[in-house]
Protein backbone atom coordinates (compact mmCIF):
# COMPACT_ATOMS: atom_id res chain seq x y z
CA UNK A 1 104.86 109.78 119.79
CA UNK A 2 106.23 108.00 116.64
CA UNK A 3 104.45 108.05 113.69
CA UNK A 4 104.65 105.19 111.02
CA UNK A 5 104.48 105.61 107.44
CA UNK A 6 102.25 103.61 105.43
CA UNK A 7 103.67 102.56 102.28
CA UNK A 8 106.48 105.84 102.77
CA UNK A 9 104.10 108.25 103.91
CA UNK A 10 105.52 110.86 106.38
CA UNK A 11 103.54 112.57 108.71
CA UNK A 12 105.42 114.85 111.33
CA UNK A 13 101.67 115.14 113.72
CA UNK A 14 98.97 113.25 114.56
CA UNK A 15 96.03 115.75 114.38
CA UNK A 16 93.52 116.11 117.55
CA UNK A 17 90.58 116.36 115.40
CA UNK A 18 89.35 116.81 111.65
CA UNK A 19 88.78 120.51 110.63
CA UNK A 20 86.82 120.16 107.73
CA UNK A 21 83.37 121.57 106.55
CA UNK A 22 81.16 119.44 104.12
CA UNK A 23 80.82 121.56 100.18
CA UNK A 24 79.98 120.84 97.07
CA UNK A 25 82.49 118.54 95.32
CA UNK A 26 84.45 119.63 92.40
CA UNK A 27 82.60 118.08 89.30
CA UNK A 28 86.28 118.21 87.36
CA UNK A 29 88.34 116.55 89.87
CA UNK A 30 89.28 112.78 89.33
CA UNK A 31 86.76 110.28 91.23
CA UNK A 32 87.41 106.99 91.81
CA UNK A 33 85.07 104.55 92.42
CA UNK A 34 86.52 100.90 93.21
CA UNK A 35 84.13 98.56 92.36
CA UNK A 36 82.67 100.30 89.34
CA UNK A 37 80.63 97.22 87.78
CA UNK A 38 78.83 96.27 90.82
CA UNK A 39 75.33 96.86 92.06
CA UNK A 40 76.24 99.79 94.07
CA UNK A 41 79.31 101.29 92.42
CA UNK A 42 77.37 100.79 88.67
CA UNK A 43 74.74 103.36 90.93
CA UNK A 44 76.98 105.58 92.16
CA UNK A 45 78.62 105.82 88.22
CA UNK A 46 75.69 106.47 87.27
CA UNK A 47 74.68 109.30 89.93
CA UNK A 48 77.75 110.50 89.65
CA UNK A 49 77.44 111.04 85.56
CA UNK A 50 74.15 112.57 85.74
CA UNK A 51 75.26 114.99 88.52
CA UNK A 52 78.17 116.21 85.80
CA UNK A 53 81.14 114.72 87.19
CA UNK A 54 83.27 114.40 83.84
CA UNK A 55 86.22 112.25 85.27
CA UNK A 56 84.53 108.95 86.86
CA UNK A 57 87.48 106.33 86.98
CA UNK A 58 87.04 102.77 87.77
CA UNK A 59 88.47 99.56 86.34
CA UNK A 60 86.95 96.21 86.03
CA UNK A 61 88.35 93.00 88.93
CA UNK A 62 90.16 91.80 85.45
CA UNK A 63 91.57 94.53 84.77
CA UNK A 64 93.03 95.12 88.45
CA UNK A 65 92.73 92.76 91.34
CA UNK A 66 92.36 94.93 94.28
CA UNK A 67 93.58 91.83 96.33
CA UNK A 68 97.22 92.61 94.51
CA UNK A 69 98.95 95.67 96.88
CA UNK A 70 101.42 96.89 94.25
CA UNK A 71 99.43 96.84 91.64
CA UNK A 72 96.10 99.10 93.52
CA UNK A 73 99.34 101.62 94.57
CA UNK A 74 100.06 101.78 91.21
CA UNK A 75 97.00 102.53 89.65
CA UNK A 76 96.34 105.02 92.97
CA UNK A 77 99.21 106.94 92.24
CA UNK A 78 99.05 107.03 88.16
CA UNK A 79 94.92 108.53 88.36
CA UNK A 80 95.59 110.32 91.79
CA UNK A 81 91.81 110.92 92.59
CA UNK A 82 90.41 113.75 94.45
CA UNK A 83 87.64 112.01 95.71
CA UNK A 84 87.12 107.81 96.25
CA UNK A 85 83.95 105.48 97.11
CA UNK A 86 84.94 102.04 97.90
CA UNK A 87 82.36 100.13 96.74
CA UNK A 88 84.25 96.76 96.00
CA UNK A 89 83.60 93.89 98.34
CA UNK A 90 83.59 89.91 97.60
CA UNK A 91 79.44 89.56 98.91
CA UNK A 92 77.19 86.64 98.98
CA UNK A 93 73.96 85.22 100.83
CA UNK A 94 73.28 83.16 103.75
CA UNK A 95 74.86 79.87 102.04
CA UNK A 96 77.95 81.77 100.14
CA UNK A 97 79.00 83.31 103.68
CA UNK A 98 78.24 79.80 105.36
CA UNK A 99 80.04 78.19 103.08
CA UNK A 100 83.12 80.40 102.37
CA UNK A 101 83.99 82.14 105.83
CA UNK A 102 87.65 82.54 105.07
CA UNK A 103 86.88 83.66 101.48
CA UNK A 104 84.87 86.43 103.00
CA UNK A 105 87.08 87.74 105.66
CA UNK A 106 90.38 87.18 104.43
CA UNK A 107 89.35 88.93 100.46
CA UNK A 108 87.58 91.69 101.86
CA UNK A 109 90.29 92.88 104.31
CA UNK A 110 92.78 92.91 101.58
CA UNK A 111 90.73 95.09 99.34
CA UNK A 112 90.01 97.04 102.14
CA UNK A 113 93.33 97.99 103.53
CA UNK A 114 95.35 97.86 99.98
CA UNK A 115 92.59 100.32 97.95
CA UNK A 116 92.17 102.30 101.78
CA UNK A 117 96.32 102.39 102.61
CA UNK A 118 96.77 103.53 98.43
CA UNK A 119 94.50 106.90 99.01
CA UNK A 120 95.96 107.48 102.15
CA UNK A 121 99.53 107.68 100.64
CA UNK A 122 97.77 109.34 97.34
CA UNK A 123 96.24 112.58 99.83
CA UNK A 124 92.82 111.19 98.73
CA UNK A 125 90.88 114.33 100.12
CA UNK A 126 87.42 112.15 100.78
CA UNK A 127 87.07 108.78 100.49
CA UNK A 128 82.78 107.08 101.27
CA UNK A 129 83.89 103.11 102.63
CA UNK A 130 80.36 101.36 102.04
CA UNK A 131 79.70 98.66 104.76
CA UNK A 132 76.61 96.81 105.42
CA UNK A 133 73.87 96.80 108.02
CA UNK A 134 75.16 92.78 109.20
CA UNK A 135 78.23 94.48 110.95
CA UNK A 136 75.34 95.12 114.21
CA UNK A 137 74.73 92.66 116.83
CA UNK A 138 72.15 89.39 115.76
CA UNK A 139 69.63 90.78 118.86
CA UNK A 140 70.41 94.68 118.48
CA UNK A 141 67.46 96.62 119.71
CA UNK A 142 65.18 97.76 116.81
CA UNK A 143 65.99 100.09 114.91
CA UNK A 144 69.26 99.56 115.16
CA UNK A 145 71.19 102.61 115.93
CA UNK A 146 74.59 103.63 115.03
CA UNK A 147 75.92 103.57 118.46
CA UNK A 148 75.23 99.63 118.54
CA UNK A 149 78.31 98.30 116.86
CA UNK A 150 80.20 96.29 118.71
CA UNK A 151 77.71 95.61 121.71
CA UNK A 152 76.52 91.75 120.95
CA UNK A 153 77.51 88.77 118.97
CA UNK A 154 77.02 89.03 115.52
CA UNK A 155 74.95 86.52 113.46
CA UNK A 156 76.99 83.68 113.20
CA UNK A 157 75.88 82.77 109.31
CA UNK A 158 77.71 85.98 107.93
CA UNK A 159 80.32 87.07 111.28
CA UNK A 160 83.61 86.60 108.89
CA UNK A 161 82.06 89.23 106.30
CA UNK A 162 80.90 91.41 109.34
CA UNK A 163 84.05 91.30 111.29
CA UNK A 164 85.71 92.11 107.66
CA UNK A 165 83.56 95.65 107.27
CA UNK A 166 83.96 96.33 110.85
CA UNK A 167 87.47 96.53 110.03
CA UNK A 168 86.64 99.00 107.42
CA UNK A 169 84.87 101.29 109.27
CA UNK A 170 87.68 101.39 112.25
CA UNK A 171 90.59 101.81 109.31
CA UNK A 172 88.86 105.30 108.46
CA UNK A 173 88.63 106.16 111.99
CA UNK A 174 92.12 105.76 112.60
CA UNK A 175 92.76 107.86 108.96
CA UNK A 176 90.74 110.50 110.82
CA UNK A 177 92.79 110.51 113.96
CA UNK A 178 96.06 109.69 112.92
CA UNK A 179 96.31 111.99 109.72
CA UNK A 180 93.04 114.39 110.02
CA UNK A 181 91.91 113.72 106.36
CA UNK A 182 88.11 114.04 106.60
CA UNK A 183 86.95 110.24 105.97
CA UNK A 184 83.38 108.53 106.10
CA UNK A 185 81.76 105.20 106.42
CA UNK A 186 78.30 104.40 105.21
CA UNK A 187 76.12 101.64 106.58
CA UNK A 188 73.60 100.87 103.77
CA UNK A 189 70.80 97.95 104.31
CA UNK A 190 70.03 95.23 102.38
CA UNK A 191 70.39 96.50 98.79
CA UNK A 192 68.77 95.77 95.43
CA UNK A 193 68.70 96.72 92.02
CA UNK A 194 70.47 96.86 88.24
CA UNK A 195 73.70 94.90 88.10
CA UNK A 196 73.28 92.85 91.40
CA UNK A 197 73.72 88.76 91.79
CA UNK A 198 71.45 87.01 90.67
CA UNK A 199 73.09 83.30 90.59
CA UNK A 200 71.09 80.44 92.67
CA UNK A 201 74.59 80.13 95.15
CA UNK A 202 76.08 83.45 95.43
CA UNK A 203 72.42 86.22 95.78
CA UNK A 204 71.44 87.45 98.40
CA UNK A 205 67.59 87.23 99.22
CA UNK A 206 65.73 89.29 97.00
CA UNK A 207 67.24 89.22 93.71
CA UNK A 208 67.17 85.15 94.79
CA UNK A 209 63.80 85.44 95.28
CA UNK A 210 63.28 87.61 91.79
CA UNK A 211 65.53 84.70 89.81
CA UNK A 212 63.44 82.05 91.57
CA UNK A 213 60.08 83.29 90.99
CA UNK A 214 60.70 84.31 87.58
CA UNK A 215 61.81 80.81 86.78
CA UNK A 216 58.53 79.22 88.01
CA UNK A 217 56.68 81.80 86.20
CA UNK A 218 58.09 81.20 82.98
CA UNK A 219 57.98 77.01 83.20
CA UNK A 220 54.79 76.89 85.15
CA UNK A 221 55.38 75.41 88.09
CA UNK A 222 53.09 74.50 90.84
CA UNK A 223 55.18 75.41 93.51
CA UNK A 224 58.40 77.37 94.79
CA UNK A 225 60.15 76.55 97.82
CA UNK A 226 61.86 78.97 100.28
CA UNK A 227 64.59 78.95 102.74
CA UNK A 228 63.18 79.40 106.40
CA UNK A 229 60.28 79.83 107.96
CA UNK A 230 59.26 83.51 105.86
CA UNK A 231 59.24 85.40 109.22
CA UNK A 232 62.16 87.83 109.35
CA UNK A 233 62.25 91.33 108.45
CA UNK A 234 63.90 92.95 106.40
CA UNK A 235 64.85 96.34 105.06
CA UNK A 236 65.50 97.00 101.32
CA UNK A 237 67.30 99.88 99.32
CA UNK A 238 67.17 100.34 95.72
CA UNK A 239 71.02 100.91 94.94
CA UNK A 240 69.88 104.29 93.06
CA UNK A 241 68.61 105.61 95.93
CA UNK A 242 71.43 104.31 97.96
CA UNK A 243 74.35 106.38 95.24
CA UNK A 244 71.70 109.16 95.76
CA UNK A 245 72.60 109.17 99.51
CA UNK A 246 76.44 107.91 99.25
CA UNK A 247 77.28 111.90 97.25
CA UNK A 248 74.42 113.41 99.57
CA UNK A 249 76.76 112.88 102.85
CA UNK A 250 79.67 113.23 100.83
CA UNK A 251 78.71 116.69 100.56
CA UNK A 252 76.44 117.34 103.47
CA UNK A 253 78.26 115.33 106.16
CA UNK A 254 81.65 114.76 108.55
CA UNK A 255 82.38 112.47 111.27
CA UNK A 256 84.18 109.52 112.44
CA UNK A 257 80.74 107.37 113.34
CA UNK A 258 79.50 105.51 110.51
CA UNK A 259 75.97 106.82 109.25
CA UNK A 260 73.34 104.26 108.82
CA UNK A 261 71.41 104.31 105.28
CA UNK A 262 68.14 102.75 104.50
CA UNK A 263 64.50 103.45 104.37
CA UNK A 264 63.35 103.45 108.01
CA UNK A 265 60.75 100.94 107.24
CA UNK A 266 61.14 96.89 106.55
CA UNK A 267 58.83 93.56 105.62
CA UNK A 268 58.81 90.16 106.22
CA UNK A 269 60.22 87.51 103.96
CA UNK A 270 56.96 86.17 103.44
CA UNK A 271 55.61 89.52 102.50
CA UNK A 272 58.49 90.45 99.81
CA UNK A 273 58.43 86.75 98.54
CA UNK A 274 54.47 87.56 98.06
CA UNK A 275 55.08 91.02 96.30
CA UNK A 276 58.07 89.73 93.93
CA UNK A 277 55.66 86.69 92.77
CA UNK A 278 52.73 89.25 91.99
CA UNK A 279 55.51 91.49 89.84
CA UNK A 280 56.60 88.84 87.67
CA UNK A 281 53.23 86.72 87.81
CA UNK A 282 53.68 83.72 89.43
CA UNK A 283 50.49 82.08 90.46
CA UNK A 284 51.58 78.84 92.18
CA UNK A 285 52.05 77.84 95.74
CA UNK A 286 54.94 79.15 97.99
CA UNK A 287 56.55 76.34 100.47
CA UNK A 288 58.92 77.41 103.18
CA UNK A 289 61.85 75.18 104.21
CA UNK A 290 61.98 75.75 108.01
CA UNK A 291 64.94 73.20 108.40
CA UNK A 292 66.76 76.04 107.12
CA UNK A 293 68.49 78.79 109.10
CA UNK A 294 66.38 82.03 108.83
CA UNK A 295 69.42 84.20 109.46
CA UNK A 296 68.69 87.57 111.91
CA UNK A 297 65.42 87.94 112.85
CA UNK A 298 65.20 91.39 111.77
CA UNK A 299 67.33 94.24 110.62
CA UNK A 300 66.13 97.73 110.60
CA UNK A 301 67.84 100.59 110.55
CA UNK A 302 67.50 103.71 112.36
CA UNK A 303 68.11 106.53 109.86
CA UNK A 304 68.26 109.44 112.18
CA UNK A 305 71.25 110.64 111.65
CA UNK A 306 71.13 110.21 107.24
CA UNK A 307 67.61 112.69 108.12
CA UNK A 308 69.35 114.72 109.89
CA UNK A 309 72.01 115.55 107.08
CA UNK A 310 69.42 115.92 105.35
CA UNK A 311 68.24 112.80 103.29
CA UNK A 312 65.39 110.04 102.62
CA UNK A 313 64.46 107.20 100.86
CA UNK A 314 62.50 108.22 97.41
CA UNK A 315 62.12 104.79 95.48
CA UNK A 316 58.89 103.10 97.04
CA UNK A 317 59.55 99.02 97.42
CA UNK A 318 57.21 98.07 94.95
CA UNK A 319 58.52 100.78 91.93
CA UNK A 320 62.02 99.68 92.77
CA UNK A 321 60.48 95.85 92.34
CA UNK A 322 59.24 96.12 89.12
CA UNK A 323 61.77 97.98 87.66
CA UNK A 324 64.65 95.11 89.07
CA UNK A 325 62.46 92.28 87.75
CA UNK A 326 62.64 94.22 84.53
CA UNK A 327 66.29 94.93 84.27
CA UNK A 328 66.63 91.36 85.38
CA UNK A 329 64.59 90.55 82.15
CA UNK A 330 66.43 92.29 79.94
CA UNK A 331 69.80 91.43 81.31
CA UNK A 332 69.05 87.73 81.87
CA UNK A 333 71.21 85.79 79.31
CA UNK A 334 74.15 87.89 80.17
CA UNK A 335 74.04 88.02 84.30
CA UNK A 336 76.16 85.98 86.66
CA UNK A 337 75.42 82.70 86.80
């Protein structure tokens, strides 16, 4: 069988399987984490930190455009990491991935495969790829188990992004196969928290909703309006809880099936909409646009397996709320717009 280098690799065997058993990660060792500033890699930075890793690397999308091969092998091979989370991803709500299909699919593959095909060529010993709970099919049965990928059509408002992390999660299978380093993927649901997007085109639901209902709060208005008809559910993670589980399985877990992270439990959009406007105390009317789409009717996730390695949720919905809303407070002259 010939074997192809990527970017001069040389490998003389493909292995059968991966011998490796989960330990404790070396709290010295270099760790990268690509996407450093966002709402889940600022998490993991910060779990990472507090657990006493002492060399947590990352640089900024100005500093180094992970769209630009040479210059993500460069940077690979000058900090040569130990250990890698790829965190980095060009994400958006319902209207950004409407809107910008190509943007979605065509960015996030090239992060993907140049910061993925730089660690392989760098020995990375264990790299976490984070994708997201919309890679399942729009009518999966409930709660969605891992084994569903690939078994429906996607939802149609967000398929370029899906099709994008789907790639992701088949890129570490074939690391796994093809060169036996020990690899994972990690499915997280919808995710909120400190550093996320709050701008009025580019958020996804609930820090929309938080940006929204904090506006009307503060100018008094009678009424906020909605996207859809309020009846979809939906799952939601605080990021910390999410980087809690991300160095959990790092350490506690092996295999070439992506593990499914969330809470195990989900609301409607009606309900959430009514808890955020209660945190930041809005007392007006909520109106819901049902001309527009409502996106996936509902996403849960079945968390069997992440219970089985041995974690759970521990940041109830309504403490993660109110301490969003007031990060979101504190941050709000200096967030994306």
């Amino acid at each position: 069988m010939e074997l192809r280098p990527v970017d001069g690799r040389e490998v003389t065997a493909a292995p059968d399987s991966v011998a490796y058993e989960p330990r404790e990660l070396d709290r010295g060792a270099t760790f990268y984490v690509a996407g450093h500033r966002g709402l889940v890699g600022s998490a993991i930075v910060r779990k990472l930190e507090a657990s006493g890793f002492a060399n947590v690397v990352g640089k900024s999308s100005a500093e180094l455009d992970l769209k630009n091969r040479d210059a993500v092998f460069a940077y690979m091979a000058e900090i040569r990491p130990k250990y890698l989370v790829l965190a980095a991803a060009k994400v958006g709500g319902i209207l950004a991935n409407s809107t910008y299909p190509v943007d979605f699919l065509s960015e996030n593959l090239r992060i993907q495969s140049n910061v993925l095909d730089a660690a392989l060529a760098n020995d990375v010993e264990r790299v976490a790829f984070l994708g997201s709970s919309c890679i399942y099919p729009k009518f999966a049965e409930q709660p969605i188990r891992e084994d569903s990928l690939l078994t429906g059509h996607l939802e149609p408002t967000n398929d370029a992004y899906a099709i994008a992390k789907i790639a992701g999660i088949l890129n570490v299978q074939a690391v796994r196969r093809q060169y036996g380093l020990p690899w994972i993927s990690a499915m997280p649901t919808n995710l909120y928290g400190p550093n996320d997007n709050f701008s009025p085109k580019g958020s996804h639901v609930l820090p929309a909703l938080i940006r929204r209902y904090d506006e009307a709060a503060k100018t008094g208005s009678a009424a906020v309006t909605n996207w859809g008809t309020g009846t979809p559910r939906r799952e939601f993670l605080h990021s910390d809880d999410m980087a809690d589980a991300v160095l959990h399985l790092l350490e506690h877990y092996d295999g070439p099936e992506q593990v499914n992270v969330g809470t195990g439990s989900d609301v409607t959009i009606r309900e959430i909409a009514e808890t955020i406007a209660g945190v930041v105390g809005f007392e007006g009317e909520t109106e819901w646009d049902t001309t527009k789409p409502d996106g996936t009717p509902q996403k849960l996730l079945d968390v069997s397996k992440l219970a089985e390695a041995g974690w759970t949720s521990k940041i109830t919905l309504e403490e993660g709320l109110e301490r969003t809303v007031a990060w979101y407070r504190d941050h709000a002259e200096s967030i994306r717009q």
